[in-house]
C-alpha atoms as a PDB file:
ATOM      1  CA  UNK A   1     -35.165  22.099  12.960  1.00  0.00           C
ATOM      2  CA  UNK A   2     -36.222  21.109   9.786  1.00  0.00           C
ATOM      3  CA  UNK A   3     -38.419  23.513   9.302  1.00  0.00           C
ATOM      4  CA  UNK A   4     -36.307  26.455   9.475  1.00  0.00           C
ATOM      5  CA  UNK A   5     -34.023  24.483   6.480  1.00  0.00           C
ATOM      6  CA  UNK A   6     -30.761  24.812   8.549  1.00  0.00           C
ATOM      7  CA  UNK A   7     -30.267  20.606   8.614  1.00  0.00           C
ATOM      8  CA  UNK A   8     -31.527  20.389   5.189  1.00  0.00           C
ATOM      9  CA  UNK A   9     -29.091  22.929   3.725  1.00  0.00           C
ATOM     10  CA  UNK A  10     -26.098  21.156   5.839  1.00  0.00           C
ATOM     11  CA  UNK A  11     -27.476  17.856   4.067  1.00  0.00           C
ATOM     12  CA  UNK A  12     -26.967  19.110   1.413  1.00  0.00           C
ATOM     13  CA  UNK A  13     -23.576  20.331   1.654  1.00  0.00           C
ATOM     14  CA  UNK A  14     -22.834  17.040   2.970  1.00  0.00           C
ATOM     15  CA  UNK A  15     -24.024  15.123  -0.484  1.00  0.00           C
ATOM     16  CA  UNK A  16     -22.320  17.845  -2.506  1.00  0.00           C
ATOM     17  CA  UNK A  17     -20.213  20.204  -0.890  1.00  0.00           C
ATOM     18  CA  UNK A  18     -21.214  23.698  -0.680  1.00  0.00           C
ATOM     19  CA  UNK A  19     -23.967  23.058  -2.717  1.00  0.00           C
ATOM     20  CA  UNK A  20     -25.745  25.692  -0.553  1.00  0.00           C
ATOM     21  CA  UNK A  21     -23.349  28.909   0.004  1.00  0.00           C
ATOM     22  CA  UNK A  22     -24.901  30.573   2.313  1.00  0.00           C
ATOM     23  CA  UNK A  23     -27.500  28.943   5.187  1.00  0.00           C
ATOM     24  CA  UNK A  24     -29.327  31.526   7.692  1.00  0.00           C
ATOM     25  CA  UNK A  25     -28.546  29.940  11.164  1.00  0.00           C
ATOM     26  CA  UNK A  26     -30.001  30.821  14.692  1.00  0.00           C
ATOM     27  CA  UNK A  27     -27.611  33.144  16.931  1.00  0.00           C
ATOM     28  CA  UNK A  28     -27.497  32.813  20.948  1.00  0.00           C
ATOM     29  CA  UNK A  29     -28.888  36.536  20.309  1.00  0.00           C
ATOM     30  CA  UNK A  30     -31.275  35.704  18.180  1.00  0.00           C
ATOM     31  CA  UNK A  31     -32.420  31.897  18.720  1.00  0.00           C
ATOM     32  CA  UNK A  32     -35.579  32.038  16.309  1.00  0.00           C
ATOM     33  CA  UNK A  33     -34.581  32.749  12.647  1.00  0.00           C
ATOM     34  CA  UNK A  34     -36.957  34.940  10.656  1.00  0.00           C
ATOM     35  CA  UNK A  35     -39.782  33.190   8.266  1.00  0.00           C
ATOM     36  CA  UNK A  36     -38.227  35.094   5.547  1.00  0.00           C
ATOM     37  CA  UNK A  37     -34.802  33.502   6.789  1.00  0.00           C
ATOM     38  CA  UNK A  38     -36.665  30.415   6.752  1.00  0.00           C
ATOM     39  CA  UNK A  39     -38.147  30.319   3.485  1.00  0.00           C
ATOM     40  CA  UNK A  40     -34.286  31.826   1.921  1.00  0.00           C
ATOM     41  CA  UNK A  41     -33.047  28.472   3.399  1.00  0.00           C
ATOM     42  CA  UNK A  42     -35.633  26.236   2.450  1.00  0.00           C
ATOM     43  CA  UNK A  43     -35.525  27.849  -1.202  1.00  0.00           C
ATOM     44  CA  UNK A  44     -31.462  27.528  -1.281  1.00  0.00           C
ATOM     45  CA  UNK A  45     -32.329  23.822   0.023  1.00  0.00           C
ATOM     46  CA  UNK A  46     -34.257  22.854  -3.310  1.00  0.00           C
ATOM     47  CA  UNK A  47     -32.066  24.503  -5.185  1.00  0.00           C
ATOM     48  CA  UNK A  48     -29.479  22.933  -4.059  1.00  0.00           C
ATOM     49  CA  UNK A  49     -31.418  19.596  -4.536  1.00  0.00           C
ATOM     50  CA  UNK A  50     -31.993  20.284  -8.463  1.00  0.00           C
ATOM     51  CA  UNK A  51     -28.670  21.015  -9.136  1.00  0.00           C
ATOM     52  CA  UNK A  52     -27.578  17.951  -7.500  1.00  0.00           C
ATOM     53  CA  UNK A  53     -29.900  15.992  -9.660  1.00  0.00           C
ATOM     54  CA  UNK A  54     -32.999  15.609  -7.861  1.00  0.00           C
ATOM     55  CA  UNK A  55     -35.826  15.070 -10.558  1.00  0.00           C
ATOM     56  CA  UNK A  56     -38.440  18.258 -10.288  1.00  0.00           C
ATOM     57  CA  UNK A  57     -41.094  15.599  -9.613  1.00  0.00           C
ATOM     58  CA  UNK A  58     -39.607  14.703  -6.362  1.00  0.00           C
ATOM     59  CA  UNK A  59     -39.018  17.907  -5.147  1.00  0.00           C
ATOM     60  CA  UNK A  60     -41.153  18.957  -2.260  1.00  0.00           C
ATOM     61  CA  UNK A  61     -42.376  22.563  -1.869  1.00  0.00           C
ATOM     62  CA  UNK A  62     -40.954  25.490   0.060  1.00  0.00           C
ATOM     63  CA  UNK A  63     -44.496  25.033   2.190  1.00  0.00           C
ATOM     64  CA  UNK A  64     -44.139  21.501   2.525  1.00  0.00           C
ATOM     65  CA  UNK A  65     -40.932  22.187   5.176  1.00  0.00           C
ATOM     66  CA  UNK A  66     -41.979  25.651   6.622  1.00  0.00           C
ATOM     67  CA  UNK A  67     -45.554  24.080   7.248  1.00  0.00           C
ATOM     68  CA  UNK A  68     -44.156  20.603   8.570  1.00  0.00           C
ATOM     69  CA  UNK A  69     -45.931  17.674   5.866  1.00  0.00           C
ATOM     70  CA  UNK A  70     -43.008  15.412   5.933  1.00  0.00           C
ATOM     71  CA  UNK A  71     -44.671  13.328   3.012  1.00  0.00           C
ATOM     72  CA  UNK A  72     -43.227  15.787   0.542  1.00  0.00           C
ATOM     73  CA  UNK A  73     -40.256  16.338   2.462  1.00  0.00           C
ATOM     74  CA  UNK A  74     -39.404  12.882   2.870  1.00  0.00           C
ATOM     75  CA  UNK A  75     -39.234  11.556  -0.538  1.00  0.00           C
ATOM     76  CA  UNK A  76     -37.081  14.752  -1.337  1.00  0.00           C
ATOM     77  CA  UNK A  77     -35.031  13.285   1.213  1.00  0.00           C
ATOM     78  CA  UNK A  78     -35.099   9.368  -0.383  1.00  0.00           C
ATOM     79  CA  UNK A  79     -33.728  10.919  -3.949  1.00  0.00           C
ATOM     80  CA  UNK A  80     -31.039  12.796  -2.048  1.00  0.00           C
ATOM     81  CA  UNK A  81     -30.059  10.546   0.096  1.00  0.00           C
ATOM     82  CA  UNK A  82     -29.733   8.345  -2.534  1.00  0.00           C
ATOM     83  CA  UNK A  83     -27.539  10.654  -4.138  1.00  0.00           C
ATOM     84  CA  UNK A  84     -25.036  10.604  -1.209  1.00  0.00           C
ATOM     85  CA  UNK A  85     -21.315   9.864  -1.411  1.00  0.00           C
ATOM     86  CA  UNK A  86     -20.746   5.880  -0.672  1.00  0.00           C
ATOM     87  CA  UNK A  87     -19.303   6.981   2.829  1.00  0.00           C
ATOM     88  CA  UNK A  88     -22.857   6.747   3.904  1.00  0.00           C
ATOM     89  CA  UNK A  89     -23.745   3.235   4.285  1.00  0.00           C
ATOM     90  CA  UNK A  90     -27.456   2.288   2.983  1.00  0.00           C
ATOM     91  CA  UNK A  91     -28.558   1.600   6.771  1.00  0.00           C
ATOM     92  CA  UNK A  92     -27.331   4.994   7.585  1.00  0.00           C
ATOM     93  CA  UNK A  93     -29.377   6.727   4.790  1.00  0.00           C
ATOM     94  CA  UNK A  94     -32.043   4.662   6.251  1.00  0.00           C
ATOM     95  CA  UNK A  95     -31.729   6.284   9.419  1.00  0.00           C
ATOM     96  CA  UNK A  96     -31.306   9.549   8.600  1.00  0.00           C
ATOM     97  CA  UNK A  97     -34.209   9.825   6.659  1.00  0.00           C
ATOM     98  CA  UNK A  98     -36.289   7.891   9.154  1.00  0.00           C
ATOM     99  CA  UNK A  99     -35.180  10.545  11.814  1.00  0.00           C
ATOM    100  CA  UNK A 100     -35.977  13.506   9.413  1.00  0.00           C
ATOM    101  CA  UNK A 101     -39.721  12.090   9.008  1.00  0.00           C
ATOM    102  CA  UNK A 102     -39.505  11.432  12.948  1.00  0.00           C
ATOM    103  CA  UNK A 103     -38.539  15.171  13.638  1.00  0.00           C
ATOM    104  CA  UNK A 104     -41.122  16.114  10.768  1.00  0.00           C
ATOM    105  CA  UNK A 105     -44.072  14.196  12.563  1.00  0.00           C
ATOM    106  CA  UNK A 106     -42.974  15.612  16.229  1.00  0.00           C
ATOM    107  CA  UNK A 107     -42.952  19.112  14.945  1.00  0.00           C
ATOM    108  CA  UNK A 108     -46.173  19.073  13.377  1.00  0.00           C
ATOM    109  CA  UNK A 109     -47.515  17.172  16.269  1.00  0.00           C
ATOM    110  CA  UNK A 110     -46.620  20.292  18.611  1.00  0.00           C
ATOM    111  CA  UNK A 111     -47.265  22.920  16.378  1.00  0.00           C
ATOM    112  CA  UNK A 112     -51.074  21.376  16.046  1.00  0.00           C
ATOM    113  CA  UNK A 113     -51.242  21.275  19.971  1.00  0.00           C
ATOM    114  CA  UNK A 114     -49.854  25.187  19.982  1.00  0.00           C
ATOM    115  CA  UNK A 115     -52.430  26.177  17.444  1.00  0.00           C
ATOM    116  CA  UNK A 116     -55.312  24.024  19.790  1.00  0.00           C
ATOM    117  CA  UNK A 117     -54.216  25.712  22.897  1.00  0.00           C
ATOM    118  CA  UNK A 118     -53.691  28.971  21.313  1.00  0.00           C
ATOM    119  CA  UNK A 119     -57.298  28.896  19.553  1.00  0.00           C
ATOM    120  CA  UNK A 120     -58.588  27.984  23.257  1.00  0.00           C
ATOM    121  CA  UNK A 121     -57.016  30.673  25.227  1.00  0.00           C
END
């Protein structure tokens, strides 16, 4: 999920190889990571991103991707996409950031209905 920064930090890696050391994933023990885990990811994420090259004024926040606003998120994703090694054909950094705001909108679609039904319980 994106919101737990696991796919963003392998995204990373995959522009610029282990650009993010170390990336907090789920267990089969443990299947929900932590929001401190989270966050750590998500923080190692932008990090990553700067040092890459992604201009500070494209950067999204840490709450843009734990809360789900893929506007943010998504133009994060444009820059560093854009940054990607010419393996990745321009239709194919197309796609994957069209996905990632796909998977953004889902998520926050559910977690809206969870907070309605949970508020109504």
């Amino acid at each position: 999920a994106l919101t737990d920064g696991v796919v963003l930090c392998h995204l990373a890696n995959h522009v610029r190889p282990r650009s993010v050391p170390s990336i907090h994933v789920p267990s089969p023990a443990v299947p929900k990571l932590t929001m401190a885990k989270c966050r750590r990811n998500v923080e190692n994420f932008l990090e990553a991103c700067r040092r890459i090259g992604v201009p500070q004024d494209r950067l999204c926040s840490v709450g843009d991707v734990l809360e789900g606003k893929g506007g943010g998120v998504y133009g994060t994703l444009q820059v560093l996409l854009s940054m990607a090694p010419p393996t990745l054909s321009p239709s194919l950094q197309v796609q994957m950031a069209g996905f990632a705001l796909f998977y953004l909108s889902v998520m926050s679609a559910l977690c809206a209905i969870y907070v309605h039904l949970a508020l109504h319980a």
